[in-house]
N, C-alpha and C. Protein backbone atom coordinates (compact mmCIF):
# COMPACT_ATOMS: atom_id res chain seq x y z
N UNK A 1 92.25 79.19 100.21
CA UNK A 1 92.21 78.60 101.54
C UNK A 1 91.85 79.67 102.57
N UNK A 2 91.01 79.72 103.63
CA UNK A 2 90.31 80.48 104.60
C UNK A 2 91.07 79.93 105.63
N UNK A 3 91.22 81.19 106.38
CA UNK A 3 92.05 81.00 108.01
C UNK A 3 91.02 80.20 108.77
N UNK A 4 91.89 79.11 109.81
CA UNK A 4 91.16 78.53 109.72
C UNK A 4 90.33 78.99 111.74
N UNK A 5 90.06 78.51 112.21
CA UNK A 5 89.32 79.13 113.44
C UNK A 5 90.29 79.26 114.51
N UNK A 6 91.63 78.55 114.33
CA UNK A 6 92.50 78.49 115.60
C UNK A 6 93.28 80.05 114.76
N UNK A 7 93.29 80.28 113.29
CA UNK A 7 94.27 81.06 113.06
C UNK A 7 93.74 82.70 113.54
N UNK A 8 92.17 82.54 113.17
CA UNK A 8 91.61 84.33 113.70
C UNK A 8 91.67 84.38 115.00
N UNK A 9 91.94 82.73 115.98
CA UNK A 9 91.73 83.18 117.56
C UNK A 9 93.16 83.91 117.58
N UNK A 10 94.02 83.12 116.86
CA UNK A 10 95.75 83.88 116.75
C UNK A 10 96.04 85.62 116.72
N UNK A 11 94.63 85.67 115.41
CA UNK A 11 94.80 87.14 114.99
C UNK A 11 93.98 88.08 116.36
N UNK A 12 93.05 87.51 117.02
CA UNK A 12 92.54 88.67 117.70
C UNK A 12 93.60 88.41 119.07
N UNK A 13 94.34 87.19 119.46
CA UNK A 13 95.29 87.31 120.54
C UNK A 13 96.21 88.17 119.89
N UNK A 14 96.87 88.84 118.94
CA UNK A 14 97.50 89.37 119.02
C UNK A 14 96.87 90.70 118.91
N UNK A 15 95.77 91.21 118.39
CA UNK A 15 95.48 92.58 118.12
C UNK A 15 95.46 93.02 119.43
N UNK A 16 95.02 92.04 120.59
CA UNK A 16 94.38 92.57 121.91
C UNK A 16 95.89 92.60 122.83
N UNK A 17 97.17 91.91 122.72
CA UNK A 17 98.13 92.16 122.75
C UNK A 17 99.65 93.59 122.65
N UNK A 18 99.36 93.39 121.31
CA UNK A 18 99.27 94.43 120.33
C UNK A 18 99.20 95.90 120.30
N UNK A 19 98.00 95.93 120.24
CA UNK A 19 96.86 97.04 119.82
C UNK A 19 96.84 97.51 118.79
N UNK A 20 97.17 98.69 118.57
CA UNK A 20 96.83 100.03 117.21
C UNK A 20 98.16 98.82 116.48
N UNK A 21 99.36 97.92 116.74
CA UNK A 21 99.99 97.85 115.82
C UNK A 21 99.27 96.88 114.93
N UNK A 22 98.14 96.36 115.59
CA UNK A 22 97.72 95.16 114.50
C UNK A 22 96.37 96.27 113.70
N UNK A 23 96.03 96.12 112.53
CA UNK A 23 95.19 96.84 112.21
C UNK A 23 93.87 96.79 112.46
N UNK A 24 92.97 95.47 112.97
CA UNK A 24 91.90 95.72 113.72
C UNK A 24 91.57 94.13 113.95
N UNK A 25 90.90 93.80 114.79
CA UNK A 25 90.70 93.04 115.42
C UNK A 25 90.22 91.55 114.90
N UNK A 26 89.83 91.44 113.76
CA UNK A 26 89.39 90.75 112.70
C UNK A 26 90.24 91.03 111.40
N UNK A 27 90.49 89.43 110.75
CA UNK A 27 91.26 90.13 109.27
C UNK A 27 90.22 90.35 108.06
N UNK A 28 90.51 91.05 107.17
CA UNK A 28 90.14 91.73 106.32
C UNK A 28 89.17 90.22 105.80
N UNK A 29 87.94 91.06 105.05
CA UNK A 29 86.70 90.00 104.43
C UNK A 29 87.35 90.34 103.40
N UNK A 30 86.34 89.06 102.71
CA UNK A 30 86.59 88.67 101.19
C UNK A 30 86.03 90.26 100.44
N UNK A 31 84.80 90.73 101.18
CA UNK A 31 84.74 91.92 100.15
C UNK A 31 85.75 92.93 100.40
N UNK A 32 86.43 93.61 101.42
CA UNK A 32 87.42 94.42 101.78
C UNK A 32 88.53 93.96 100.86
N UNK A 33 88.53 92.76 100.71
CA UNK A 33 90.17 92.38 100.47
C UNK A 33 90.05 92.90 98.67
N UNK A 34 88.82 92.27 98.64
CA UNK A 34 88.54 92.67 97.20
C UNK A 34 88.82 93.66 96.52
N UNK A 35 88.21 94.79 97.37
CA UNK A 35 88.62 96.21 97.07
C UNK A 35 90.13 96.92 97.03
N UNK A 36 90.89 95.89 97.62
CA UNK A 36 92.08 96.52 97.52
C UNK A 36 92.75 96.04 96.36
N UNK A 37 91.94 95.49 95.57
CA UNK A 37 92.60 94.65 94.29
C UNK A 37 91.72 95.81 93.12
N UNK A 38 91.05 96.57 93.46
CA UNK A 38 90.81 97.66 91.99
C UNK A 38 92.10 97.77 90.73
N UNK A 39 93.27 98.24 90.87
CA UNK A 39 94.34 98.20 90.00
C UNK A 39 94.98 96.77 90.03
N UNK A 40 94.70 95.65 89.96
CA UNK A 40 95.40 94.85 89.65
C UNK A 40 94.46 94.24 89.03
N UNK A 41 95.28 94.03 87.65
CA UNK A 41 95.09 93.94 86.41
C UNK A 41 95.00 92.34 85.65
N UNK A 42 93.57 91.75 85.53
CA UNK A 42 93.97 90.29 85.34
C UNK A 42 94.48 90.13 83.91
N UNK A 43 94.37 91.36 82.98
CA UNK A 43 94.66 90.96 81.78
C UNK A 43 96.02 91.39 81.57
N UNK A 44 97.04 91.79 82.21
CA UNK A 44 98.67 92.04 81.94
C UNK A 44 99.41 91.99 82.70
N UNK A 45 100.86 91.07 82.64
CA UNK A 45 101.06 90.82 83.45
C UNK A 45 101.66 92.29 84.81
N UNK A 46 102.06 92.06 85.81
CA UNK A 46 102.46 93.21 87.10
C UNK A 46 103.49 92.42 87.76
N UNK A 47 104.12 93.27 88.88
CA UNK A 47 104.89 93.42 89.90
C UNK A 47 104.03 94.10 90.69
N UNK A 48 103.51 93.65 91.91
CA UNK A 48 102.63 93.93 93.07
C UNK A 48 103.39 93.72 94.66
N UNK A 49 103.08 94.59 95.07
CA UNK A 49 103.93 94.74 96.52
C UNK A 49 103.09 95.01 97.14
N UNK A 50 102.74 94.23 98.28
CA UNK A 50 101.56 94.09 99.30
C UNK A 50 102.65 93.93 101.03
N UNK A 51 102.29 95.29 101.45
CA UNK A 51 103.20 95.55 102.94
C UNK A 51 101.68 95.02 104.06
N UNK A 52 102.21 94.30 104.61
CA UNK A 52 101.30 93.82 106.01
C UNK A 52 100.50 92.94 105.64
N UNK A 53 100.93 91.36 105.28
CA UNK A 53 100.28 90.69 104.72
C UNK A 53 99.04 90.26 105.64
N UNK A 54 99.60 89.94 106.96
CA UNK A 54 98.66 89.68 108.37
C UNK A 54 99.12 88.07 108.30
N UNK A 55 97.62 87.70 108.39
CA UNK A 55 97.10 85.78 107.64
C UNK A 55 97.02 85.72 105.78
N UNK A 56 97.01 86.94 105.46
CA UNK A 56 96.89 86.72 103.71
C UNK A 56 95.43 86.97 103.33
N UNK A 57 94.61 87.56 103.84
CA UNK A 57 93.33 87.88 103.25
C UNK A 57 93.28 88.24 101.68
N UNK A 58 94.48 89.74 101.83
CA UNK A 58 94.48 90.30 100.63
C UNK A 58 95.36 90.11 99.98
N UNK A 59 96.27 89.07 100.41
CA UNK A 59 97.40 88.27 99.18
C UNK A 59 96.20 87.02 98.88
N UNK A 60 95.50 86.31 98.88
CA UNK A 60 94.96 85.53 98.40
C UNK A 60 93.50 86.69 97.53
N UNK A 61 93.45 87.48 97.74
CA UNK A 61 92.28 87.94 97.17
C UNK A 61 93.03 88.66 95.62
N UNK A 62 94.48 88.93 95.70
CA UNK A 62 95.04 89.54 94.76
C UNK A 62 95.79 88.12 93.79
N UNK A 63 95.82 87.07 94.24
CA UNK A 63 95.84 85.85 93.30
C UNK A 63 94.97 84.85 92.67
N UNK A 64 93.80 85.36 93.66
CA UNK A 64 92.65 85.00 92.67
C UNK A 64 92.54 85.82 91.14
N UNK A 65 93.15 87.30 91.45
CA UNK A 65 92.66 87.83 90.37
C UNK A 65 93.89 88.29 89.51
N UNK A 66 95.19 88.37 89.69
CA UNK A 66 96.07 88.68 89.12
C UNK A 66 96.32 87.33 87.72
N UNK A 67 96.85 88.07 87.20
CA UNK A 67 97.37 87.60 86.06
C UNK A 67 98.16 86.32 85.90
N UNK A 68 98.14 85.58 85.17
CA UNK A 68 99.37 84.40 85.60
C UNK A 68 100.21 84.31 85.61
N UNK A 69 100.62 85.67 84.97
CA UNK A 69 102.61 85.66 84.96
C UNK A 69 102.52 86.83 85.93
N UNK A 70 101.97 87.24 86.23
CA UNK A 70 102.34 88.19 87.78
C UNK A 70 102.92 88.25 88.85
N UNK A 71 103.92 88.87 89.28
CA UNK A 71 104.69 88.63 90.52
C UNK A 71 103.79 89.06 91.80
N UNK A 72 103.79 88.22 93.15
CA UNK A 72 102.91 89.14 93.89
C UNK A 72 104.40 89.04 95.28
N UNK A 73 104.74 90.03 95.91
CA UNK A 73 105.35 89.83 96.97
C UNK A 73 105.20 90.53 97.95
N UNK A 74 104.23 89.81 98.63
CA UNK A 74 103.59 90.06 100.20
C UNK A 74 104.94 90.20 101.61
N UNK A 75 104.61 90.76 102.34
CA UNK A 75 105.46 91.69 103.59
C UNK A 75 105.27 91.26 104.51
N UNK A 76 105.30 90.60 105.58
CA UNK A 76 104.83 90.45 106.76
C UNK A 76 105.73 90.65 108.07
N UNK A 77 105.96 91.29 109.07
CA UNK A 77 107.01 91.54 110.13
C UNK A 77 106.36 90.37 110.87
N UNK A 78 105.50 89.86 111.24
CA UNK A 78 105.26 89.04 112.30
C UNK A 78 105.46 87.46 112.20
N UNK A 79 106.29 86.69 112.58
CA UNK A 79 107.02 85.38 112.33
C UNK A 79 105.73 84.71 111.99
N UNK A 80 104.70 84.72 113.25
CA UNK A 80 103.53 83.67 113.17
C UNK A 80 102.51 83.80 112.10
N UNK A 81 102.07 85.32 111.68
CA UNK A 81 101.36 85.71 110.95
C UNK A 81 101.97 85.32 109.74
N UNK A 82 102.97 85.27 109.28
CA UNK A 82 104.07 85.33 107.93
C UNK A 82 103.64 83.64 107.35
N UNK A 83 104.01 82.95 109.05
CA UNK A 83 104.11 81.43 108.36
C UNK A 83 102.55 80.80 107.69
N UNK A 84 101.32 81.82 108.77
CA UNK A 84 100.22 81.43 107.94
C UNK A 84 100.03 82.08 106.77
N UNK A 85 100.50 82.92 106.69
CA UNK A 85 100.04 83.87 105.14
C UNK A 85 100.96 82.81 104.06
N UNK A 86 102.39 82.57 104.56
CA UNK A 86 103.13 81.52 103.13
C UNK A 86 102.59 80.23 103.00
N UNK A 87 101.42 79.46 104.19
CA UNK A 87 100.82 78.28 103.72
C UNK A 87 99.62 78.59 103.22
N UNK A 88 99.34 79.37 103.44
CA UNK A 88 97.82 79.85 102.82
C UNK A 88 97.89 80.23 101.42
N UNK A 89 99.00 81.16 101.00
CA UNK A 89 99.17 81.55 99.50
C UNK A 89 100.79 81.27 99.11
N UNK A 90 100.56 79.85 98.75
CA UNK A 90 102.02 79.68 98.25
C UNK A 90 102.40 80.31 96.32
N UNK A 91 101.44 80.89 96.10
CA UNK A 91 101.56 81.41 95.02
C UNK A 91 101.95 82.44 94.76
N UNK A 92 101.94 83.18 96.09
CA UNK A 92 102.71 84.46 96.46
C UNK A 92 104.70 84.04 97.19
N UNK A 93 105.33 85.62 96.82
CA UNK A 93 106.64 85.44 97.56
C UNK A 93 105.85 85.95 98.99
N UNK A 94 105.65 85.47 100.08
CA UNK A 94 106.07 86.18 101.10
C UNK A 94 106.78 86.14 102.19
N UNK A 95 107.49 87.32 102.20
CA UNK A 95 108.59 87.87 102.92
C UNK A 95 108.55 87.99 104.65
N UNK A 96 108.95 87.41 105.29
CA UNK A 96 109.45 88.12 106.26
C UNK A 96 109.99 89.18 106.61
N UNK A 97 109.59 90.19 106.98
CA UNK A 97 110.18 91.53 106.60
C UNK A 97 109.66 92.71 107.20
N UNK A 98 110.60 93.66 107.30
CA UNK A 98 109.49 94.91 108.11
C UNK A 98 109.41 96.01 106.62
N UNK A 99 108.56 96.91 106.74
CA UNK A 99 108.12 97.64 105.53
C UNK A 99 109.61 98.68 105.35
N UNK A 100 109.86 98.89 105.93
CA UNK A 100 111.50 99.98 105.97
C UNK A 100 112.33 99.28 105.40
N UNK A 101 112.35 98.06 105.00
CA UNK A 101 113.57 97.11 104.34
C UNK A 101 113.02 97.02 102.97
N UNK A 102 112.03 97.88 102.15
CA UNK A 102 111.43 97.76 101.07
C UNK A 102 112.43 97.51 99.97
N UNK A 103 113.34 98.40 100.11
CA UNK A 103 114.34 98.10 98.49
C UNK A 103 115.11 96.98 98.87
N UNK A 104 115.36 97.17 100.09
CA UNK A 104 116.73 95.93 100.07
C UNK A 104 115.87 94.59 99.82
N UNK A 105 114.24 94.68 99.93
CA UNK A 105 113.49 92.95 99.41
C UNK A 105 113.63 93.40 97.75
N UNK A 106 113.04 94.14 97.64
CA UNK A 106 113.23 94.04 96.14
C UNK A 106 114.50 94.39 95.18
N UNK A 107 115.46 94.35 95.55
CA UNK A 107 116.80 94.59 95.13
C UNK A 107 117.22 93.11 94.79
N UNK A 108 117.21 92.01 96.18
CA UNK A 108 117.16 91.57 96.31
C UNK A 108 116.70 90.27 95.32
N UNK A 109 115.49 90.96 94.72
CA UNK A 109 114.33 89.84 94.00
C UNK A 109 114.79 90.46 92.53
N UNK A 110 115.88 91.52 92.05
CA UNK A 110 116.14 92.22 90.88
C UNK A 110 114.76 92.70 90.31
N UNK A 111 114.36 93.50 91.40
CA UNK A 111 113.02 94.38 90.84
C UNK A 111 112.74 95.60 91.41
N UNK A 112 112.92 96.28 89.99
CA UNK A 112 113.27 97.58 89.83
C UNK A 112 111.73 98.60 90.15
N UNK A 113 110.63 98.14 89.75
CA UNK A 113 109.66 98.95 90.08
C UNK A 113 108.86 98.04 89.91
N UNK A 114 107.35 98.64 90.74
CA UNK A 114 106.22 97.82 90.74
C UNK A 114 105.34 98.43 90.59
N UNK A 115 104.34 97.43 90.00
CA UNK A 115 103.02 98.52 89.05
C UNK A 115 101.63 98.42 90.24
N UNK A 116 101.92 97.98 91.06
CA UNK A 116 101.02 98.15 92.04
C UNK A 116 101.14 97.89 93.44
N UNK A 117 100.85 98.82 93.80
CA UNK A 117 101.62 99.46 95.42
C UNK A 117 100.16 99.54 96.41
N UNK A 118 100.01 98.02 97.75
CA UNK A 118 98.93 97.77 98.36
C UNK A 118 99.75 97.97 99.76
N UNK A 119 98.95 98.64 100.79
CA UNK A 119 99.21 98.62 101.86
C UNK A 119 98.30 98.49 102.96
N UNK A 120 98.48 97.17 103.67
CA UNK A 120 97.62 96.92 104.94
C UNK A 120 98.49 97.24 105.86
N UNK A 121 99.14 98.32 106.09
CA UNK A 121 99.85 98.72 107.25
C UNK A 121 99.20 99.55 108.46
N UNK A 122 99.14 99.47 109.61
CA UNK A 122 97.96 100.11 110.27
C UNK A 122 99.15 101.43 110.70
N UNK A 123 98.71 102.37 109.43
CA UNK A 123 99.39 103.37 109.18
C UNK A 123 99.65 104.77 110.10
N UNK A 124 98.58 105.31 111.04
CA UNK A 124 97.99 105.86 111.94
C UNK A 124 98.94 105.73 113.27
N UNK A 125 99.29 103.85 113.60
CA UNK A 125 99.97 103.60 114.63
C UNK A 125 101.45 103.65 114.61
N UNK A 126 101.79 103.67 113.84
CA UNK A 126 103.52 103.60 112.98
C UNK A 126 103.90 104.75 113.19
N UNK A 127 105.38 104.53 113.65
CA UNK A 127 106.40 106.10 113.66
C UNK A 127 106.16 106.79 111.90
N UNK A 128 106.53 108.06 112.36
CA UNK A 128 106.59 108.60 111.23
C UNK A 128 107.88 108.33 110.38
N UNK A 129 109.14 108.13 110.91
CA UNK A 129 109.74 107.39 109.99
C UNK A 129 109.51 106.64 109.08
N UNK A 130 108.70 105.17 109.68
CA UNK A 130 108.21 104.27 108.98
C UNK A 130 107.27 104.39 108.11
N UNK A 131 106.30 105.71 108.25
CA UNK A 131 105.86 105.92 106.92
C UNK A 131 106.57 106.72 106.05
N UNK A 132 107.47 107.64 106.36
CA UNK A 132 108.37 107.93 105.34
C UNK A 132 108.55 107.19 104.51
N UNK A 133 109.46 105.83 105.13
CA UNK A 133 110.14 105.13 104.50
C UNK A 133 109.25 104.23 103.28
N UNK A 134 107.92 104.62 103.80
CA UNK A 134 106.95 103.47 102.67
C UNK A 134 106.48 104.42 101.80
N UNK A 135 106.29 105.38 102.09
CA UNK A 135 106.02 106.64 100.88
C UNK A 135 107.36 107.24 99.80
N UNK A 136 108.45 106.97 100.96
CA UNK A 136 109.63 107.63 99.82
C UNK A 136 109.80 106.17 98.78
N UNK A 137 109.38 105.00 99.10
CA UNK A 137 109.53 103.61 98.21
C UNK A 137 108.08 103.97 97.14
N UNK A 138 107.05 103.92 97.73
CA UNK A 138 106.13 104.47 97.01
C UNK A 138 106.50 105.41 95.49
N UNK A 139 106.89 106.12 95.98
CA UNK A 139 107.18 107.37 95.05
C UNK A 139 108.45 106.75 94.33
N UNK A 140 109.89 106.48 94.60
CA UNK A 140 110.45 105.75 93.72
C UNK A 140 110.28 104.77 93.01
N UNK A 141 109.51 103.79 93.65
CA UNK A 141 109.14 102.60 92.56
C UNK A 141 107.81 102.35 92.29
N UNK A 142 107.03 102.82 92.71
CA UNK A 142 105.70 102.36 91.77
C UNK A 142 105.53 103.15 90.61
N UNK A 143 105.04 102.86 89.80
CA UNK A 143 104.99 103.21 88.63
C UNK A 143 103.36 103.86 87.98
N UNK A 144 102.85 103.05 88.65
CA UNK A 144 100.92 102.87 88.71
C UNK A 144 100.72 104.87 89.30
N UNK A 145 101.40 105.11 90.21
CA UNK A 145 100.99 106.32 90.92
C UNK A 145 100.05 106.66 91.87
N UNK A 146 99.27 105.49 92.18
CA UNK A 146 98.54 105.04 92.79
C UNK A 146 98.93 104.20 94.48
N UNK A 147 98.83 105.06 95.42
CA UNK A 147 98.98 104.33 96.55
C UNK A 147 97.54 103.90 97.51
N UNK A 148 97.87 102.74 97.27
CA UNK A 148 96.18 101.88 98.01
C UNK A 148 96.50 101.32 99.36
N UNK A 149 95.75 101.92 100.28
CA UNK A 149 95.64 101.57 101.76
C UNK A 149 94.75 101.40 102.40
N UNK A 150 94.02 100.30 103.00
CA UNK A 150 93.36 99.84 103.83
C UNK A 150 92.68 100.44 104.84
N UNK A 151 91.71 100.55 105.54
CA UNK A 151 91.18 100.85 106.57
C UNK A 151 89.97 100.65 107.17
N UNK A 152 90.13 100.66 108.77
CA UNK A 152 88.89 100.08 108.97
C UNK A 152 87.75 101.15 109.81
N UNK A 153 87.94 102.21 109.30
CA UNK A 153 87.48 103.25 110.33
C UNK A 153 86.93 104.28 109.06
N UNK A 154 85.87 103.95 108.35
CA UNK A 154 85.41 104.53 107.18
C UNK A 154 85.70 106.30 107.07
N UNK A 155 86.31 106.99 106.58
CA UNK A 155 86.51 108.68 106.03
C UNK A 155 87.21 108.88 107.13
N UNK A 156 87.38 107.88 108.00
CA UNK A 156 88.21 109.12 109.72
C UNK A 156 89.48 110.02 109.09
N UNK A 157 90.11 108.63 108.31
CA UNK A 157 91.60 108.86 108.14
C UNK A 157 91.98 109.90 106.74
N UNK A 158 90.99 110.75 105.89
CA UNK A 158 90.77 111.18 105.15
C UNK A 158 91.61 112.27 105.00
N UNK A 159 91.32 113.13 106.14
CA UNK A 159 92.09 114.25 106.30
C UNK A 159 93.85 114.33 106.40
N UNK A 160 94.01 112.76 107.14
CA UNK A 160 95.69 112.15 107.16
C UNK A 160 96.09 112.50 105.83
N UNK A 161 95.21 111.31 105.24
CA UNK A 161 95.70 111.03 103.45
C UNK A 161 96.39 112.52 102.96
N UNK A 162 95.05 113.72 102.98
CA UNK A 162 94.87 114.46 102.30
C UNK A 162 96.06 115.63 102.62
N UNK A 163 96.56 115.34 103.59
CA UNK A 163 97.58 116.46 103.85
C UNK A 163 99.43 115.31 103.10
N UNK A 164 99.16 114.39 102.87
CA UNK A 164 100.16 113.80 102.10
C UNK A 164 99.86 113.83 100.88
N UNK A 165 98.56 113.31 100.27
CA UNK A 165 98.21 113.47 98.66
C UNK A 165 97.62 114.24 98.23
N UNK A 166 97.58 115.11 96.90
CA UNK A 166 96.74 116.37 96.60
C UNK A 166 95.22 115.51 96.16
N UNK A 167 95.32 114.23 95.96
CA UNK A 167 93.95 113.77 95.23
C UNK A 167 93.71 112.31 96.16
N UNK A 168 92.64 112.06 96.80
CA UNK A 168 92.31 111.23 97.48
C UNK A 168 90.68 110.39 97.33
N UNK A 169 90.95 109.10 96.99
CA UNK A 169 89.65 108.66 96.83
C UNK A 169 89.57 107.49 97.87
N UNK A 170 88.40 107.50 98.44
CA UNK A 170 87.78 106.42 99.33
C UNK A 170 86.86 105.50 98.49
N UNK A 171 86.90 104.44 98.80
CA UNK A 171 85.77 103.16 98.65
C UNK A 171 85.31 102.73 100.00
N UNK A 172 83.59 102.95 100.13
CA UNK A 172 83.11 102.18 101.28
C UNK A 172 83.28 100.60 101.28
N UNK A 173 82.84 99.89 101.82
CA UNK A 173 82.56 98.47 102.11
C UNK A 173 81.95 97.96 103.00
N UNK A 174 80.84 98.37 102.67
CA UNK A 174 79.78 97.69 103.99
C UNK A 174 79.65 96.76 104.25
N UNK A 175 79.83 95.57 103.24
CA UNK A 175 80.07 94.18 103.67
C UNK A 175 80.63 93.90 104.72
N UNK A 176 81.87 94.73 105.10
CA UNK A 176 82.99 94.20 105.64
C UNK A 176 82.10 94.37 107.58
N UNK A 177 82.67 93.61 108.41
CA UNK A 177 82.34 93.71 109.81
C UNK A 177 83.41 94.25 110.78
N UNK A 178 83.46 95.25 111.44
CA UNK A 178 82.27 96.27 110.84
C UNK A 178 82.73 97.39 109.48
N UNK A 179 82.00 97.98 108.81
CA UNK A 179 82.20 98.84 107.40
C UNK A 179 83.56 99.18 107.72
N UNK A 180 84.26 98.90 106.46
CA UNK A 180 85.30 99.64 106.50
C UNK A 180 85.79 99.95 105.21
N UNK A 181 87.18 100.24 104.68
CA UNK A 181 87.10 101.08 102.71
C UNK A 181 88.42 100.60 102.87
N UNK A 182 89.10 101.28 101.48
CA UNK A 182 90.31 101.51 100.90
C UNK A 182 90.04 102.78 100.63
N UNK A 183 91.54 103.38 100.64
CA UNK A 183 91.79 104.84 100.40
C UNK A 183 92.89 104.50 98.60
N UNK A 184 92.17 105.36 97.78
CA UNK A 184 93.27 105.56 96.86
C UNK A 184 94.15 106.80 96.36
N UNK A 185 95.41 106.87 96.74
CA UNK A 185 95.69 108.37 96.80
C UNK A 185 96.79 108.50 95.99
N UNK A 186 96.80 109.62 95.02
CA UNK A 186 97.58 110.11 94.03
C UNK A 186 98.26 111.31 94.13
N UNK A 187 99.13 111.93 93.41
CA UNK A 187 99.82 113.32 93.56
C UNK A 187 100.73 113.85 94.80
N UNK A 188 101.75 112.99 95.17
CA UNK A 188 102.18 113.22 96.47
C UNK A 188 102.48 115.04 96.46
N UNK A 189 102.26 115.49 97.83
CA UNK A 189 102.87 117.23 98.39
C UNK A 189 104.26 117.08 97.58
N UNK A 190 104.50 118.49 97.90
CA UNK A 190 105.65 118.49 97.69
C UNK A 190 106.43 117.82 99.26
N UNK A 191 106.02 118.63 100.12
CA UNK A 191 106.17 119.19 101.63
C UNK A 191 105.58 117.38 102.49
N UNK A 192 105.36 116.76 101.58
CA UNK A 192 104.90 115.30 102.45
C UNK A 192 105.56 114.93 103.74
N UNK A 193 107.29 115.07 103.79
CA UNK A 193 108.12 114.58 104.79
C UNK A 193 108.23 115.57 105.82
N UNK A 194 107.38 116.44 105.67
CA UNK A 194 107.01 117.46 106.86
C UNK A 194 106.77 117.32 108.34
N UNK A 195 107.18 117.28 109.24
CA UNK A 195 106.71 116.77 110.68
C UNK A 195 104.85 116.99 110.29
N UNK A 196 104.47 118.20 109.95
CA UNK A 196 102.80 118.58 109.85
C UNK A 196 101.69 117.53 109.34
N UNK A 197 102.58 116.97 108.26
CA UNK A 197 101.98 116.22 107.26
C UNK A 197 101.94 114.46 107.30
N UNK A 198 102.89 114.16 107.59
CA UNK A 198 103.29 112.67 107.76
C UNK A 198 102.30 111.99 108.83
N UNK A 199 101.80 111.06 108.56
CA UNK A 199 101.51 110.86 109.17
C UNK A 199 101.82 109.62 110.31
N UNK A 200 101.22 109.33 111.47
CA UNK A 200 102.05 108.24 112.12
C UNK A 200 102.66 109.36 113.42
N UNK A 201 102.74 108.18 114.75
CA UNK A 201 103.60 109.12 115.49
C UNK A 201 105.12 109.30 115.52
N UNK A 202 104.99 110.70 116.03
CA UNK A 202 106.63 111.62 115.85
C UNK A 202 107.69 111.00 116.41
N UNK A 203 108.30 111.09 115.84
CA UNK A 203 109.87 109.87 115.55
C UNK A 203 110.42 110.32 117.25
């Protein structure tokens, strides 16, 4: 199901509202969303944790392709955004929720780790706490090792990544309006929770 024209006027009233907290002004295309589905696996089943669902671009792009016994449980802090993302993909859990409440949702759901760790969080604008808190979940429960994040500002955010992960890969997406990628990043610092390194502004 595609958002429908009253729901993107929703999404750009709030980005322009908003600002840096919504991640950009338009939700993610079918090819963007796509790309954030590289590790999810249609042939076994997963536990998938998707923080910032929005409207569900990339929770519906990750149930087209996930597995059938796959858990998917999408994140959303925003009441209005949440209620379209749970009619849009009722095949997904999604949560009401802010990304800092990560274990207590999945404690919650008796799930201990997840094999694939997606984030549309507009990461850049967020206290640095709050990315703590999604990197120290990161690192305890995913299992994959693999942290996948969104963006719409092609290589800007490269150098961010790279001072948190020792190994960092980008995907373009020119499809998308306008170009934008996924970042895939492996090997967390030691030194990650560093004021230097974290990224997001200072608490």
């Amino acid at each position: 199901m595609k958002p429908t024209f009253g729901n993107r006027l929703k999404w750009a009233s709030k980005f322009f509202t908003h600002g840096r907290k919504i991640a950009s002004l338009t939700p993610s295309s079918r090819w963007l969303s796509g790309a954030m589905c590289r590790d999810v696996d249609p042939t076994q089943p997963q536990v998938i944790l998707e923080l910032g669902a929005g409207m569900g671009p990339v929770t519906s792009a990750v149930l087209e392709r996930m597995h059938p016994e796959s858990t998917l449980i999408a994140v959303e802090l925003d009441p209005e955004l949440h209620a379209v993302a749970r009619h849009r993909c009722p095949g997904a859990d999604v949560v009401l929720g802010s990304a800092v409440e990560i274990d207590e949702i999945l404690d919650q759901r008796s799930v201990d780790q997840v094999d694939c760790f997606l984030s549309c969080l507009p990461t850049p604008s967020l206290p640095q706490k709050v990315n703590q808190c999604v990197i120290d979940a990161w690192r305890r429960r995913c299992t994959s090792g693999v942290f996948t994040q969104i963006t719409q500002i092609p290589w800007y955010y490269w150098s961010m990544y790279s001072r948190v992960f020792h190994h960092v890969e980008f995907k373009l997406v020119t499809l998308n309006a306008p170009p934008a990628g996924v970042y895939h990043c492996r090997d967390l610092r030691d030194d990650y929770a560093t004021l230097e390194r974290l990224p997001g502004k200072p608490n």
